[in-house]
Structure formats: structure tokens, C-alpha cells
Protein backbone atom coordinates (compact mmCIF):
# COMPACT_ATOMS: atom_id res chain seq x y z
CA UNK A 1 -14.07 -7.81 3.61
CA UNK A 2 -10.81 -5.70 3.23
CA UNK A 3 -10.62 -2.29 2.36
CA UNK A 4 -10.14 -1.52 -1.21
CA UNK A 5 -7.64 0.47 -2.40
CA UNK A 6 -9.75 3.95 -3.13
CA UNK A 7 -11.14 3.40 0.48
CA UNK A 8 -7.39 3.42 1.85
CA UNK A 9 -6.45 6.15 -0.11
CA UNK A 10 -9.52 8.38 0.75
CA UNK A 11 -8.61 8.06 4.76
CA UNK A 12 -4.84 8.47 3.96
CA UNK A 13 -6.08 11.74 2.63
CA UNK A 14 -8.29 12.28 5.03
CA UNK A 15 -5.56 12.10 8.07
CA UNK A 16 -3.34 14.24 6.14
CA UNK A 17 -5.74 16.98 5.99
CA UNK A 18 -7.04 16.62 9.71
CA UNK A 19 -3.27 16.56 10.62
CA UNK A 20 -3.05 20.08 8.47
CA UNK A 21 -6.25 21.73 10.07
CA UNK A 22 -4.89 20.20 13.72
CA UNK A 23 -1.25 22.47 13.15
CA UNK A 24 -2.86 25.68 12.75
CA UNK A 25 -4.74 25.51 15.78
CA UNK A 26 -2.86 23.20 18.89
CA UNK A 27 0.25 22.97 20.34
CA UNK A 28 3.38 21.80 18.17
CA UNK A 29 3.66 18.72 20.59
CA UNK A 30 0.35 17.63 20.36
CA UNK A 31 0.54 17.92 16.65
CA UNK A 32 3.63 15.22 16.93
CA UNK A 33 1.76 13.21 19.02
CA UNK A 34 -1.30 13.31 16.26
CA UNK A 35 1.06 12.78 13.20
CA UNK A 36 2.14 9.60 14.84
CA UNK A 37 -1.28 7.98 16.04
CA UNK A 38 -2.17 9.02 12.19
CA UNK A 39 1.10 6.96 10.91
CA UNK A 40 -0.07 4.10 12.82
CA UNK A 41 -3.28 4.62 11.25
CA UNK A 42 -1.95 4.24 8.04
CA UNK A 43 -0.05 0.99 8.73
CA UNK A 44 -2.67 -0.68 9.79
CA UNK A 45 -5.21 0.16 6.91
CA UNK A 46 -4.08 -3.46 4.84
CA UNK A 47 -5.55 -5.11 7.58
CA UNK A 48 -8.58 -3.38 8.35
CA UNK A 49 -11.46 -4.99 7.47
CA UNK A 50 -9.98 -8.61 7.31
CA UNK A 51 -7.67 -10.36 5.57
CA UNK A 52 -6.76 -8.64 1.94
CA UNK A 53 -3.96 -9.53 -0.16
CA UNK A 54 -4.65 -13.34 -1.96
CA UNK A 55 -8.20 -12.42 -1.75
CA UNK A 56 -8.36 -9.97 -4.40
CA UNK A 57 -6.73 -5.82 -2.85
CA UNK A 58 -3.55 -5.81 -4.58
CA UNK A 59 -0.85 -3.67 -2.61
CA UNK A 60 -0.54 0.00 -3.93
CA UNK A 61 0.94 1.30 -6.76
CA UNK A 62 0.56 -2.69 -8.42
CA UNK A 63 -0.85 -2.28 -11.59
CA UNK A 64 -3.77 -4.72 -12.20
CA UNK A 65 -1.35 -6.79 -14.79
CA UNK A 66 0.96 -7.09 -12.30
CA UNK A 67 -1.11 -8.35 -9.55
CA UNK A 68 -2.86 -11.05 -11.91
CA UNK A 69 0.36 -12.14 -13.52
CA UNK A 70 3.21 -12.06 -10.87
CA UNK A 71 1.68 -10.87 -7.46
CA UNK A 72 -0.71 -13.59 -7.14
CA UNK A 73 1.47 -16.66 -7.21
CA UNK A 74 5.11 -14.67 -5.17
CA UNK A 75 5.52 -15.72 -2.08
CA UNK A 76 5.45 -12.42 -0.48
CA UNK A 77 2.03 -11.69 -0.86
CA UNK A 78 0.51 -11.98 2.59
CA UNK A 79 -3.23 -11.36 3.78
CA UNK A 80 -2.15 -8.05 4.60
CA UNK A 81 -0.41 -6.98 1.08
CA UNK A 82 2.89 -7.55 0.00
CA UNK A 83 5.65 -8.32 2.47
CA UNK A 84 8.33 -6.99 0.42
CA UNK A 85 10.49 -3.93 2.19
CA UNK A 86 11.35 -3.10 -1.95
CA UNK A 87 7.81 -2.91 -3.32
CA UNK A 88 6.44 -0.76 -0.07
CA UNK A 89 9.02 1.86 -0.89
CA UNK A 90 8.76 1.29 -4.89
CA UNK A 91 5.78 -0.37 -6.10
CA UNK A 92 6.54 -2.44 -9.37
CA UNK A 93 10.39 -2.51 -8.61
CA UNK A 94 10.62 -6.15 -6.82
CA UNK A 95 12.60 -8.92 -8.42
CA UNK A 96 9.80 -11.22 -9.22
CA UNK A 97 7.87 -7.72 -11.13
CA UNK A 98 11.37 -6.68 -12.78
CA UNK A 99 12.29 -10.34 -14.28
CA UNK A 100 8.53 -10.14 -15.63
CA UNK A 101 8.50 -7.14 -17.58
CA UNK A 102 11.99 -8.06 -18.73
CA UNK A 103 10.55 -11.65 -20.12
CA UNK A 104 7.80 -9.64 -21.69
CA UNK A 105 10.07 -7.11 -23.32
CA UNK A 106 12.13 -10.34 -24.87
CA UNK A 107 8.88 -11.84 -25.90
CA UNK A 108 7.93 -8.81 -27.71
CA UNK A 109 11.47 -8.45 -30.46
């Protein structure tokens, strides 16, 4: 079972406040060196747990429409969230998301 999305977010936060606390009291380089185990951390959360994507954790920032309606059936959803270098940077912004809400939109008039 994959770690849902409130469980990510909760050690995201989690790291950044350790990596806060962890400033004040050590050494500038061992700060850097903490700050990037923590990034690592962080990229490896979609696949903690087991496989997520297809089997129901959407990637972040996806609303639930979305995921039902366009993530499900692209291509670049993987087991580890979506493999699209557009959507990790801006969620909702992808082609396949983009030509939806624009079909939608044309529906609508």
C-alpha cells in the first residue's frame, strides 16, 4: 500500500522543520549534507510503500477530476506518479490536462 498524499505531505513537512531545528544548532556543512539526504527523501516518497500511481494516489497538486478523467488513462502515469517533467513542476499544466479543460470549456457555451 502506497502512501497517500496527506501522509507525503506530513513528512515533507516534517523534514523541512527537522532541517530548520538542525541549522540553528550544527555546522553549516553538515546542514548541506542533511538538506540533501532530506531531498532524496522526498523523491523517493511516490514509491514508498509500493507501487502508487494506477492504483488509486494521484500525483500532487491533481485535482480529483483530473485524476479520474485524464490521469488515469495518459500514458505517463507510472506506479510511482506521473512521469511528466511539466506536471512535477506545474501540476494541472500537462498537455493531456490543458486539451481537457479546454474541451470542457467548449462543451460548456
Amino acid at each position: 500500500m502506497a502512501l497517500s498524499i496527506e501522509e507525503k505531505s506530513l513528512i515533507e513537512e516534517a523534514l523541512s522543520l527537522y532541517i530548520q531545528v538542525v541549522s540553528q544548532r550544527a555546522h553549516p556543512t553538515q546542514v548541506q549534507q542533511i538538506a540533501a539526504v532530506a531531498q532524496g527523501i522526498i523523491k523517493k516518497l511516490d514509491s514508498v510503500g509500493g507501487p502508487a500511481g494506477k492504483n488509486g494516489n494521484k500525483p500532487n497538486g491533481i485535482s480529483d477530476e483530473w485524476f479520474k478523467n485524464v490521469c488515469q488513462n495518459c500514458d505517463k502515469l507510472t506506479d510511482s506518479g506521473c512521469s511528466d517533467k511539466v506536471t512535477e513542476k506545474f501540476p494541472g499544466k500537462c498537455d493531456p490536462i490543458l486539451h481537457y479543460e479546454r474541451e470542457k470549456a467548449l462543451k460548456k457555451k
